[in-house]
C-alpha atoms as a PDB file:
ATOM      1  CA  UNK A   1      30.735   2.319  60.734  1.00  0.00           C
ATOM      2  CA  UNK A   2      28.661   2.912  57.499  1.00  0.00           C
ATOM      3  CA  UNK A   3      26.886   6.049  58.893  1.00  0.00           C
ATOM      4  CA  UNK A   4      30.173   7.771  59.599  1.00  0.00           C
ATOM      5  CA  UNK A   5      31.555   6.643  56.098  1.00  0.00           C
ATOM      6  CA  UNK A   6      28.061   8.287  54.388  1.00  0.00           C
ATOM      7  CA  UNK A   7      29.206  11.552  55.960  1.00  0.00           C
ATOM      8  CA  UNK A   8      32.679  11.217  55.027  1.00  0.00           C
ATOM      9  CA  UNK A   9      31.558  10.562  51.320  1.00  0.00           C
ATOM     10  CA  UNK A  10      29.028  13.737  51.248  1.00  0.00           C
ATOM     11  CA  UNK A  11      31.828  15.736  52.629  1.00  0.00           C
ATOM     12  CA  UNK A  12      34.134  14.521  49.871  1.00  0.00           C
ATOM     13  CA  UNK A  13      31.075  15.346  47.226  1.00  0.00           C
ATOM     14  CA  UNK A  14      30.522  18.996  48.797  1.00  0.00           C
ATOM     15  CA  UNK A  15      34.614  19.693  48.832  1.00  0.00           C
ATOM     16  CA  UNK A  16      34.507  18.455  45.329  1.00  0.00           C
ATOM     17  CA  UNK A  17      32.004  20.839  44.716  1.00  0.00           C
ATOM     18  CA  UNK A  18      33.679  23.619  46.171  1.00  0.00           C
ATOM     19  CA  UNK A  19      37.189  23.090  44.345  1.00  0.00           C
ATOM     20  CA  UNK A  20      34.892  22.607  41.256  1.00  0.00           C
ATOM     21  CA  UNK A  21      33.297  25.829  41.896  1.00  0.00           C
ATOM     22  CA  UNK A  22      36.692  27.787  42.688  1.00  0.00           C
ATOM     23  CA  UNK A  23      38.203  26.267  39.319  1.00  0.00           C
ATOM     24  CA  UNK A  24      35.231  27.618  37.415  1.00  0.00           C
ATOM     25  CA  UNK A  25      35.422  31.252  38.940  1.00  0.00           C
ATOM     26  CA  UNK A  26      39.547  30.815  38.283  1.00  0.00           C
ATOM     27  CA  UNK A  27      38.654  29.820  34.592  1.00  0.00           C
ATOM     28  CA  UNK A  28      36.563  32.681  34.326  1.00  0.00           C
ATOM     29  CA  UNK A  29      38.145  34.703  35.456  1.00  0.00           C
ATOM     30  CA  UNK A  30      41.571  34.007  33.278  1.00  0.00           C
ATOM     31  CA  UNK A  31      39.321  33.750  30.246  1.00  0.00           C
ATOM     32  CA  UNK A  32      38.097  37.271  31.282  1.00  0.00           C
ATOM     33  CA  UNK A  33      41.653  38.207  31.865  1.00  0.00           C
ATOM     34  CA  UNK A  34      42.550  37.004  28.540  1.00  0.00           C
ATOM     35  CA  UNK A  35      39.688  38.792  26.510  1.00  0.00           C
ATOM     36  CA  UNK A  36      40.216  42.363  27.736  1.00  0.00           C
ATOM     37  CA  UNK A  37      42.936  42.840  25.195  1.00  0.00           C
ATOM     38  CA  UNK A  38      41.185  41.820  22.752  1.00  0.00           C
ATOM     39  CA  UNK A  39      38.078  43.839  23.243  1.00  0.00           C
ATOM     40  CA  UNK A  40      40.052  46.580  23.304  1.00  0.00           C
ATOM     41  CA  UNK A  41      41.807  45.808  20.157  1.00  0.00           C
ATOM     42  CA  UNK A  42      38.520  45.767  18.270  1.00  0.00           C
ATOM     43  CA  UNK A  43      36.851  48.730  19.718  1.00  0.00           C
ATOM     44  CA  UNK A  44      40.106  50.290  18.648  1.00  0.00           C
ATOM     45  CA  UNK A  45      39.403  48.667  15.236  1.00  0.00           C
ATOM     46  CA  UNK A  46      36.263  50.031  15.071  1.00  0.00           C
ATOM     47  CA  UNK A  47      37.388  53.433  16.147  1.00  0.00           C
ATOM     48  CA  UNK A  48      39.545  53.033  13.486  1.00  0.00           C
ATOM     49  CA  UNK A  49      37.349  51.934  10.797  1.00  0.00           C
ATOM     50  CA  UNK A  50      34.686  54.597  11.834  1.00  0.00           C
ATOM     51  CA  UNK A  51      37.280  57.501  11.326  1.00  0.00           C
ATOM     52  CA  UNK A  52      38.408  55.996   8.442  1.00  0.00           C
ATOM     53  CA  UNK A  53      34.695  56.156   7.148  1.00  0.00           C
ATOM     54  CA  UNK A  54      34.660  59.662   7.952  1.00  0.00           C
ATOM     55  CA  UNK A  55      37.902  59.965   6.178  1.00  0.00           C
ATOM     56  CA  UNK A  56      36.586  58.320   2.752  1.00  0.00           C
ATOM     57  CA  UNK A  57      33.190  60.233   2.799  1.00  0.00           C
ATOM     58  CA  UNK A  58      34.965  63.940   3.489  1.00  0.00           C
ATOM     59  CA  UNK A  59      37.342  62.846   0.249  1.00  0.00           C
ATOM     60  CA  UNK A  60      34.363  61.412  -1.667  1.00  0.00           C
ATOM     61  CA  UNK A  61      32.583  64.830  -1.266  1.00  0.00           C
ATOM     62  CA  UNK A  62      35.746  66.699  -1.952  1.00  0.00           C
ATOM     63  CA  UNK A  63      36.229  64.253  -5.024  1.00  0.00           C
ATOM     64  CA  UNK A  64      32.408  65.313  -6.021  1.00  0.00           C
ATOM     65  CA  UNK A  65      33.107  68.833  -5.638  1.00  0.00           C
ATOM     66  CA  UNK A  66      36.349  68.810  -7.849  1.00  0.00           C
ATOM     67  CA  UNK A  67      34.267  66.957 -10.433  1.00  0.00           C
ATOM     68  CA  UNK A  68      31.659  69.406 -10.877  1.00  0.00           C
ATOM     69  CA  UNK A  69      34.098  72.061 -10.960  1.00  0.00           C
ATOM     70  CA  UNK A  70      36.009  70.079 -13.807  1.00  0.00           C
ATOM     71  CA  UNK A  71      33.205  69.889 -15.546  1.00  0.00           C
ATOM     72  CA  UNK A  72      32.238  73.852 -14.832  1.00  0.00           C
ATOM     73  CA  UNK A  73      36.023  74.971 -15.924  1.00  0.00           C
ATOM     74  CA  UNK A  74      35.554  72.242 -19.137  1.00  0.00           C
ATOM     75  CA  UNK A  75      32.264  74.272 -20.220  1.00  0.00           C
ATOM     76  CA  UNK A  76      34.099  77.694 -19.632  1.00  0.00           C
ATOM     77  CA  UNK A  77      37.248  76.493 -21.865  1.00  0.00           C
ATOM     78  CA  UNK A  78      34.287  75.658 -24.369  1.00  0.00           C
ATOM     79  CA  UNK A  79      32.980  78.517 -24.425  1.00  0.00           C
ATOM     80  CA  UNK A  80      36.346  80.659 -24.479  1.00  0.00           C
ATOM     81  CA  UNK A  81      37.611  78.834 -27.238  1.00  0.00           C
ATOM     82  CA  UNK A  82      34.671  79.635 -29.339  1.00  0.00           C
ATOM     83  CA  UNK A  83      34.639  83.091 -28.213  1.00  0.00           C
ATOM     84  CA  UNK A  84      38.350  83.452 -28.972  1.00  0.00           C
ATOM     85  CA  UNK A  85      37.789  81.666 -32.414  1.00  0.00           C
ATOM     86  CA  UNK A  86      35.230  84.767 -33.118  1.00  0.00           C
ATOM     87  CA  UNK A  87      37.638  87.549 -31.863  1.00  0.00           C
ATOM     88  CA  UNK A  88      40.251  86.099 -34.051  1.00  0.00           C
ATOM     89  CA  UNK A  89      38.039  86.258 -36.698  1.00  0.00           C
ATOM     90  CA  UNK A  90      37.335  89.481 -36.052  1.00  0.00           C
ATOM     91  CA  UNK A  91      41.114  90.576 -35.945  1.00  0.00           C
ATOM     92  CA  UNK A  92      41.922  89.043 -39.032  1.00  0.00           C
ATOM     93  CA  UNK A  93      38.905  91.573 -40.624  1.00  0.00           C
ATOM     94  CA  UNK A  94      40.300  94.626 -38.784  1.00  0.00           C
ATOM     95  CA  UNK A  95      43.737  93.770 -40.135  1.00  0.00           C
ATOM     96  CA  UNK A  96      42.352  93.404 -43.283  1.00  0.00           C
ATOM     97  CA  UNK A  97      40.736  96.700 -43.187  1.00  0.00           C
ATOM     98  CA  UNK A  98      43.816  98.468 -41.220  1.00  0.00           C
ATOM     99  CA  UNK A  99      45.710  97.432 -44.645  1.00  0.00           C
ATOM    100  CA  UNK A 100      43.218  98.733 -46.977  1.00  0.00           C
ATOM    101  CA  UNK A 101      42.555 101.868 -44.741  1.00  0.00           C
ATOM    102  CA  UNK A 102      46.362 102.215 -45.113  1.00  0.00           C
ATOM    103  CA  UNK A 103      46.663 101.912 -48.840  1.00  0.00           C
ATOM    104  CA  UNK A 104      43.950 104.821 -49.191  1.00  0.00           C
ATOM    105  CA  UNK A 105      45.742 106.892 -47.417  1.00  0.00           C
ATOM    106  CA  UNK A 106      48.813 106.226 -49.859  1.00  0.00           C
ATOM    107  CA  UNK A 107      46.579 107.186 -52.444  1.00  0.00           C
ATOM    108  CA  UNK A 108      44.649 110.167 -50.637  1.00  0.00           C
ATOM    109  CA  UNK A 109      48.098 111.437 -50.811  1.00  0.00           C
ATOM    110  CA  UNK A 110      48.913 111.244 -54.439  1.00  0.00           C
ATOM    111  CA  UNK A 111      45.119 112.403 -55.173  1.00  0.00           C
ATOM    112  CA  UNK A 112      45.651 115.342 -53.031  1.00  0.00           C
ATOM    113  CA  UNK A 113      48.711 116.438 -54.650  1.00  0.00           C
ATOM    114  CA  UNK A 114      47.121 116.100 -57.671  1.00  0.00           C
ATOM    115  CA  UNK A 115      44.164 117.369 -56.908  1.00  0.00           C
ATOM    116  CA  UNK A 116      45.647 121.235 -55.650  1.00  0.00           C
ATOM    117  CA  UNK A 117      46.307 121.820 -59.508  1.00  0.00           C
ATOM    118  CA  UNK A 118      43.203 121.041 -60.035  1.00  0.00           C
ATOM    119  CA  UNK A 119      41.224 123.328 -57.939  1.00  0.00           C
ATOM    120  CA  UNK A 120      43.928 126.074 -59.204  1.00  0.00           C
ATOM    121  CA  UNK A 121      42.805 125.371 -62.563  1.00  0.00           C
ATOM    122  CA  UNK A 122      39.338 125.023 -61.597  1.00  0.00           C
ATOM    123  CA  UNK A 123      39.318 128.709 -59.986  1.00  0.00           C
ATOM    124  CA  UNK A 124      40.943 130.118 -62.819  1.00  0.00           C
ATOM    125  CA  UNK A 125      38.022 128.600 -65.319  1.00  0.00           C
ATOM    126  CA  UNK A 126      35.678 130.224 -63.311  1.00  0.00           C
ATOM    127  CA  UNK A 127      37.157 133.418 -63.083  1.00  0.00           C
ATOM    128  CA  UNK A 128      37.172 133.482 -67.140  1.00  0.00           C
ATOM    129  CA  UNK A 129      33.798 132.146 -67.298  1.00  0.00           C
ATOM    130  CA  UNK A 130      32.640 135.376 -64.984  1.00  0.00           C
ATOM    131  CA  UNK A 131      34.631 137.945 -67.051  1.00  0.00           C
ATOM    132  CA  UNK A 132      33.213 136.330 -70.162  1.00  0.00           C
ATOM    133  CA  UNK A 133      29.613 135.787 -68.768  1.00  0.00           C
ATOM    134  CA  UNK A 134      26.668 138.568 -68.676  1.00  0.00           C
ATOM    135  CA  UNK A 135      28.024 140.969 -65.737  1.00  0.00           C
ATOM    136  CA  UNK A 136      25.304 140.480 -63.300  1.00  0.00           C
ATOM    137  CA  UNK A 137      25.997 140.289 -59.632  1.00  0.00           C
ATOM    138  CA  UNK A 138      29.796 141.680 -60.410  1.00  0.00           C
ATOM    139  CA  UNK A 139      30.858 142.449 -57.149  1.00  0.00           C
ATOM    140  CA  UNK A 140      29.308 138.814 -55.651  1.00  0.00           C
ATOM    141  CA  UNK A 141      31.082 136.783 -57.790  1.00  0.00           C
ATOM    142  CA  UNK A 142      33.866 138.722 -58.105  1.00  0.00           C
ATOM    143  CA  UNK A 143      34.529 138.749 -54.305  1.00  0.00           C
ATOM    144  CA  UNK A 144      33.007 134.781 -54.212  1.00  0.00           C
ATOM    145  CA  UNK A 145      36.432 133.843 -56.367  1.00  0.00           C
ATOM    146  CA  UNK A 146      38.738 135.872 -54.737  1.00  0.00           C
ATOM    147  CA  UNK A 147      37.543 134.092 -51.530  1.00  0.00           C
ATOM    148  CA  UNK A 148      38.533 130.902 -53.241  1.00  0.00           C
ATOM    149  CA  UNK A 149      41.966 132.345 -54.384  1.00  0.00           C
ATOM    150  CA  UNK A 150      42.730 133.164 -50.580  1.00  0.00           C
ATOM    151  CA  UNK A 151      41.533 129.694 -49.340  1.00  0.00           C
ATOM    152  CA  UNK A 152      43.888 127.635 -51.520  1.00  0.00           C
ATOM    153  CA  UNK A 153      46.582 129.829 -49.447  1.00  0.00           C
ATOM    154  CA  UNK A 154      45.613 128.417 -46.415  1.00  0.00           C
ATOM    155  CA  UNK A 155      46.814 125.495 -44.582  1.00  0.00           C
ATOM    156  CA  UNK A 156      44.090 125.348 -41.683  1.00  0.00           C
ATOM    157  CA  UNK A 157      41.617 123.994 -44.360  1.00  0.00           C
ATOM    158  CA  UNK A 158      41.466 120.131 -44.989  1.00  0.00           C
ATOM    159  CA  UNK A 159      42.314 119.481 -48.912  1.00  0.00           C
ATOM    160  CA  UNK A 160      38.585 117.915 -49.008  1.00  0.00           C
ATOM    161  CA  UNK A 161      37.184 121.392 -47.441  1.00  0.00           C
ATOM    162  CA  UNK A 162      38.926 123.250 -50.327  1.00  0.00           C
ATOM    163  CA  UNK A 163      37.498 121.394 -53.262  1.00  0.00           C
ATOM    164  CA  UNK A 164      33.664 121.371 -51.411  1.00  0.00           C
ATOM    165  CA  UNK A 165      34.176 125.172 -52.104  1.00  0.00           C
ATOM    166  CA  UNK A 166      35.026 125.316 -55.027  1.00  0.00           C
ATOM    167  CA  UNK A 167      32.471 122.819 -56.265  1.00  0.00           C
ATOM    168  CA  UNK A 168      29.895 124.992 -54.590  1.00  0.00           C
ATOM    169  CA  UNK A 169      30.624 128.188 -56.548  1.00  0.00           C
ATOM    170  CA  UNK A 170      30.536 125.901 -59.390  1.00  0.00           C
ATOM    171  CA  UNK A 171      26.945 124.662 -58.498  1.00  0.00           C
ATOM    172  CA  UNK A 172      26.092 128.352 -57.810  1.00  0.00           C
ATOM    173  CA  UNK A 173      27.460 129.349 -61.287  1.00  0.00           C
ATOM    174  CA  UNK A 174      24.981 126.768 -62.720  1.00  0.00           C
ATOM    175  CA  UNK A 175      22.322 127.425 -60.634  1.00  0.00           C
ATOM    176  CA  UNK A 176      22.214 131.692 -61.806  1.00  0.00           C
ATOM    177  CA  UNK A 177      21.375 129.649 -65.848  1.00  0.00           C
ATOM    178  CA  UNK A 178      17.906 128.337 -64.108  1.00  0.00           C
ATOM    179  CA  UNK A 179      16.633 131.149 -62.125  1.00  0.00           C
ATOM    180  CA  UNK A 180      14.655 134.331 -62.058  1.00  0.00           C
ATOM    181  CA  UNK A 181      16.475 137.279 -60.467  1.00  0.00           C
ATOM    182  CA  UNK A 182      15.662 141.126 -59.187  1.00  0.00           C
ATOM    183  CA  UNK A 183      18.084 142.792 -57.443  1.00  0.00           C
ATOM    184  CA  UNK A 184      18.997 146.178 -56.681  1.00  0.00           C
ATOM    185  CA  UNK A 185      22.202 148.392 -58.102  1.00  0.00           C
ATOM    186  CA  UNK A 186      23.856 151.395 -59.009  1.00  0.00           C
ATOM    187  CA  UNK A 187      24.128 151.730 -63.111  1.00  0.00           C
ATOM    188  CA  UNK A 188      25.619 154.996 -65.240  1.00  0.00           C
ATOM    189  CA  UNK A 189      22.893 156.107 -67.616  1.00  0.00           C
ATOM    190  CA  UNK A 190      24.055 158.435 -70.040  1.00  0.00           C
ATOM    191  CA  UNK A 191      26.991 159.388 -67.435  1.00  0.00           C
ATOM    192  CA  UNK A 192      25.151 159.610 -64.801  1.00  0.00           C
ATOM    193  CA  UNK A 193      25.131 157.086 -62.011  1.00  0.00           C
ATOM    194  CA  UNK A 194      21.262 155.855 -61.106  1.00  0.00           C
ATOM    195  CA  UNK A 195      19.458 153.636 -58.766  1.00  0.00           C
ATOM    196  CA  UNK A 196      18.132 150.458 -61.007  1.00  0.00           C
ATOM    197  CA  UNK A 197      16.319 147.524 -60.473  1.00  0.00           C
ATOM    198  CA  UNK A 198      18.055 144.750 -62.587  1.00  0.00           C
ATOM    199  CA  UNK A 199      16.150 141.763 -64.021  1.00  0.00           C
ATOM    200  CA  UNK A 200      18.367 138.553 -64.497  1.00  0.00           C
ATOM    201  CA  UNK A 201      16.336 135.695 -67.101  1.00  0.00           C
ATOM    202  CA  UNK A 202      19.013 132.730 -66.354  1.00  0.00           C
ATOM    203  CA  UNK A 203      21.588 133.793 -68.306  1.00  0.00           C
ATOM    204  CA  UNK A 204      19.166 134.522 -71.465  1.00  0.00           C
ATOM    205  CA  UNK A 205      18.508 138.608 -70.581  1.00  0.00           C
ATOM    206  CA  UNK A 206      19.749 140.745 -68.235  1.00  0.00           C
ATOM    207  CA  UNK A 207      17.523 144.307 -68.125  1.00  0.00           C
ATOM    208  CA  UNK A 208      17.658 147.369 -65.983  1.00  0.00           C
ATOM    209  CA  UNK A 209      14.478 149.682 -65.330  1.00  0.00           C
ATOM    210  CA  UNK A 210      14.989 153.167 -62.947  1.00  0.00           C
ATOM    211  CA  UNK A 211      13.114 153.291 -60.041  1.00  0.00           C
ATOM    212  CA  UNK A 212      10.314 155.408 -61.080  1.00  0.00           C
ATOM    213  CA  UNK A 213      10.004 153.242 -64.772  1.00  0.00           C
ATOM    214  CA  UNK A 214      11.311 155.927 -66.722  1.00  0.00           C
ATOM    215  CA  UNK A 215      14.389 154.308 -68.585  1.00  0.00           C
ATOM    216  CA  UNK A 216      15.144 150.632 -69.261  1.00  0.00           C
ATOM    217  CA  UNK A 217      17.853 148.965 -71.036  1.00  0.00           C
ATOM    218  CA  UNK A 218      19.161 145.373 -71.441  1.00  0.00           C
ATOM    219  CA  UNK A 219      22.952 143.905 -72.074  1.00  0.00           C
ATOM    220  CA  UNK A 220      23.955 142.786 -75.721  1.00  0.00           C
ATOM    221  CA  UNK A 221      25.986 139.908 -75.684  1.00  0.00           C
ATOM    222  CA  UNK A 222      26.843 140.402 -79.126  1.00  0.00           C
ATOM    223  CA  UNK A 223      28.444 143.869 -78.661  1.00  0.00           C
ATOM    224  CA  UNK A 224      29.215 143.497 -74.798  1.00  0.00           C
ATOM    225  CA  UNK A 225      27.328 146.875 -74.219  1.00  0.00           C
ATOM    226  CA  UNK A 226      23.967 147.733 -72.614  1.00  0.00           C
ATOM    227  CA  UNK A 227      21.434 149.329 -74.706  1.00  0.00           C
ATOM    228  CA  UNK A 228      18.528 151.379 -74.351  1.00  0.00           C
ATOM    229  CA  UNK A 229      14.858 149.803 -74.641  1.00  0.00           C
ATOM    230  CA  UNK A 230      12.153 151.767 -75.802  1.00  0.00           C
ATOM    231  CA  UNK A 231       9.584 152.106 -73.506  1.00  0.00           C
ATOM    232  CA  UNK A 232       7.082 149.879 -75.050  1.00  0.00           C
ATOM    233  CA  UNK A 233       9.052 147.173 -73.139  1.00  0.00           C
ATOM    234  CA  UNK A 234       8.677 148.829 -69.488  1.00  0.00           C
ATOM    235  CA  UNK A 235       5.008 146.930 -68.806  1.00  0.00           C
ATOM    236  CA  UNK A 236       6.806 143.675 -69.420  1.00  0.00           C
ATOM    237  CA  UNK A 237       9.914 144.680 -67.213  1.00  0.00           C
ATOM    238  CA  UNK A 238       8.416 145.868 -64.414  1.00  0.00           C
ATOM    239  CA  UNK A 239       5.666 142.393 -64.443  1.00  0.00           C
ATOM    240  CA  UNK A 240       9.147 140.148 -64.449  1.00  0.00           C
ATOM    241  CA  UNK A 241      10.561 142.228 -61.499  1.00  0.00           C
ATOM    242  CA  UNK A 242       7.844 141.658 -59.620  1.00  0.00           C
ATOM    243  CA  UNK A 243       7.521 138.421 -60.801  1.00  0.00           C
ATOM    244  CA  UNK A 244      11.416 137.816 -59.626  1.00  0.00           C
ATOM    245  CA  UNK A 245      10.497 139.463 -56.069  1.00  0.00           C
ATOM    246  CA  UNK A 246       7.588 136.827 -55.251  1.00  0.00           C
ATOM    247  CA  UNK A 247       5.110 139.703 -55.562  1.00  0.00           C
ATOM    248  CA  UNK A 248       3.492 138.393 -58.576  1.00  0.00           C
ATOM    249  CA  UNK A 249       2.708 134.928 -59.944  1.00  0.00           C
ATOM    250  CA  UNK A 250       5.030 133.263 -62.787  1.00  0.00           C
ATOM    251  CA  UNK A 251       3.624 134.151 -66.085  1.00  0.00           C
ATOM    252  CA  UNK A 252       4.907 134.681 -69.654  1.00  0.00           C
ATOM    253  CA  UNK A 253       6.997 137.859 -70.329  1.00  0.00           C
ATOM    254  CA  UNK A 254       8.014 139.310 -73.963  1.00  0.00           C
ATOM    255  CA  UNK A 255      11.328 140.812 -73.313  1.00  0.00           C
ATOM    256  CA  UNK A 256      14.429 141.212 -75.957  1.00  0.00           C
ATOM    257  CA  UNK A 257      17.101 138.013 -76.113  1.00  0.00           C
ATOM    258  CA  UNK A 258      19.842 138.612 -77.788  1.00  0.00           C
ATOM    259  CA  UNK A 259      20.502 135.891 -80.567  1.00  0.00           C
ATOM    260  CA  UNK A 260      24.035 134.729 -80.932  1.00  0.00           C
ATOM    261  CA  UNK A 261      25.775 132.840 -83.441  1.00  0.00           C
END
């Protein structure tokens, strides 16, 4: 009676043990059950979060890069503005200058209608001042003023051109009062035309001497004539011509000056 109620008892433990066993695995396995959603859910958080990251570090860079641009574009308005501030600068003198330029050409315009009487004038002057002056070099200066008289005519010449002529055969009129001179010509002796060698002092004494020495003569200012020189005066003569021609080195010459009051 107690041996078969022992058995029933560990058979009642082992069934208890079995149930117990089959509620565990049943727990388990709902508590499994249960969790797979929410496993999911966070590795779809994490997913999430990790794309997210990747998100915030591709704007972060782009942020960076947009920075250091702003700052590039910030240095580059700096520097434009300054270089802009220079041009303007710059603009403001040109203007300045334009207006001035302008103004002289206003007045090269009223000088240069003022000036063509001038130069008239001035040609004119000279043309007296040859006529008047001892007649060496006629037919040079003669044909050097009518080139000046058919310039002024002309309208392909600049205004400035014109008066640079003129003021040259000025400066060549001056220069003939400093200089030396031999030159060659054709002169009537007692009404006969010869071959001469004329001797220009400046403007002081202006002789004549024939090729072969034989007659010399000089112009008087005072009567407007040329005379005759004796021939004590043809060693002198013929030393200045060849002093005049380069042949001979400058040294003092005694030859007749008319005096005038």
């Amino acid at each position: 009676m107690k041996r078969e109620f022992s058995t029933r008892l560990r058979l009642t433990a082992v069934a208890a043990t079995v149930i117990a066993g089959l509620t565990s695995s049943v727990s388990f396995a709902q508590e499994d059950k249960d969790l797979k959603p929410a496993v999911k859910a966070a590795t779809q958080i994490n997913e999430s979060a990790a794309n997210s990251q990747v998100k915030i570090n591709s704007i972060t860079d782009q942020i960076d890069s947009k920075l250091q641009q702003f700052k590039t574009i910030n240095k580059e308005i700096d520097g434009l503005e300054i270089y802009n501030g220079q041009l303007r600068k710059q603009i403001d003198n040109q203007m300045k200058e334009m207006a001035a330029l302008n103004a002289s050409i206003d007045d090269v315009s009223i000088i240069e209608r003022q000036i063509t009487p001038l130069m008239m004038r001035m040609i004119d002057g000279l043309e007296q001042f040859v006529a008047l002056d001892v007649p060496f070099l006629a037919e040079e200066r003669s044909k050097r003023i009518n080139s000046l008289k058919d310039m002024m005519d002309r309208a392909d010449i600049a205004p400035s051109e014109k008066f640079r002529r003129v003021m040259e055969a000025y400066q060549v009129e001056m220069d003939y009062g400093r200089t030396l001179e031999a030159y060659s010509g054709l002169h009537v002796i007692d009404g006969q035309e010869r071959n001469v060698d004329f001797l220009r002092v400046g403007r002081t004494a202006l002789i004549y001497q024939t090729r072969d020495a034989a007659l010399q003569g000089s112009w008087n200012k005072q009567s407007g004539q040329w005379e005759a020189l004796p021939s004590s005066y043809r060693t002198q003569i013929t030393k200045g011509l060849r002093m005049a021609k380069k042949q001979l080195a400058p040294d003092l010459l005694m030859l007749p000056v008319a005096i005038t009051d």
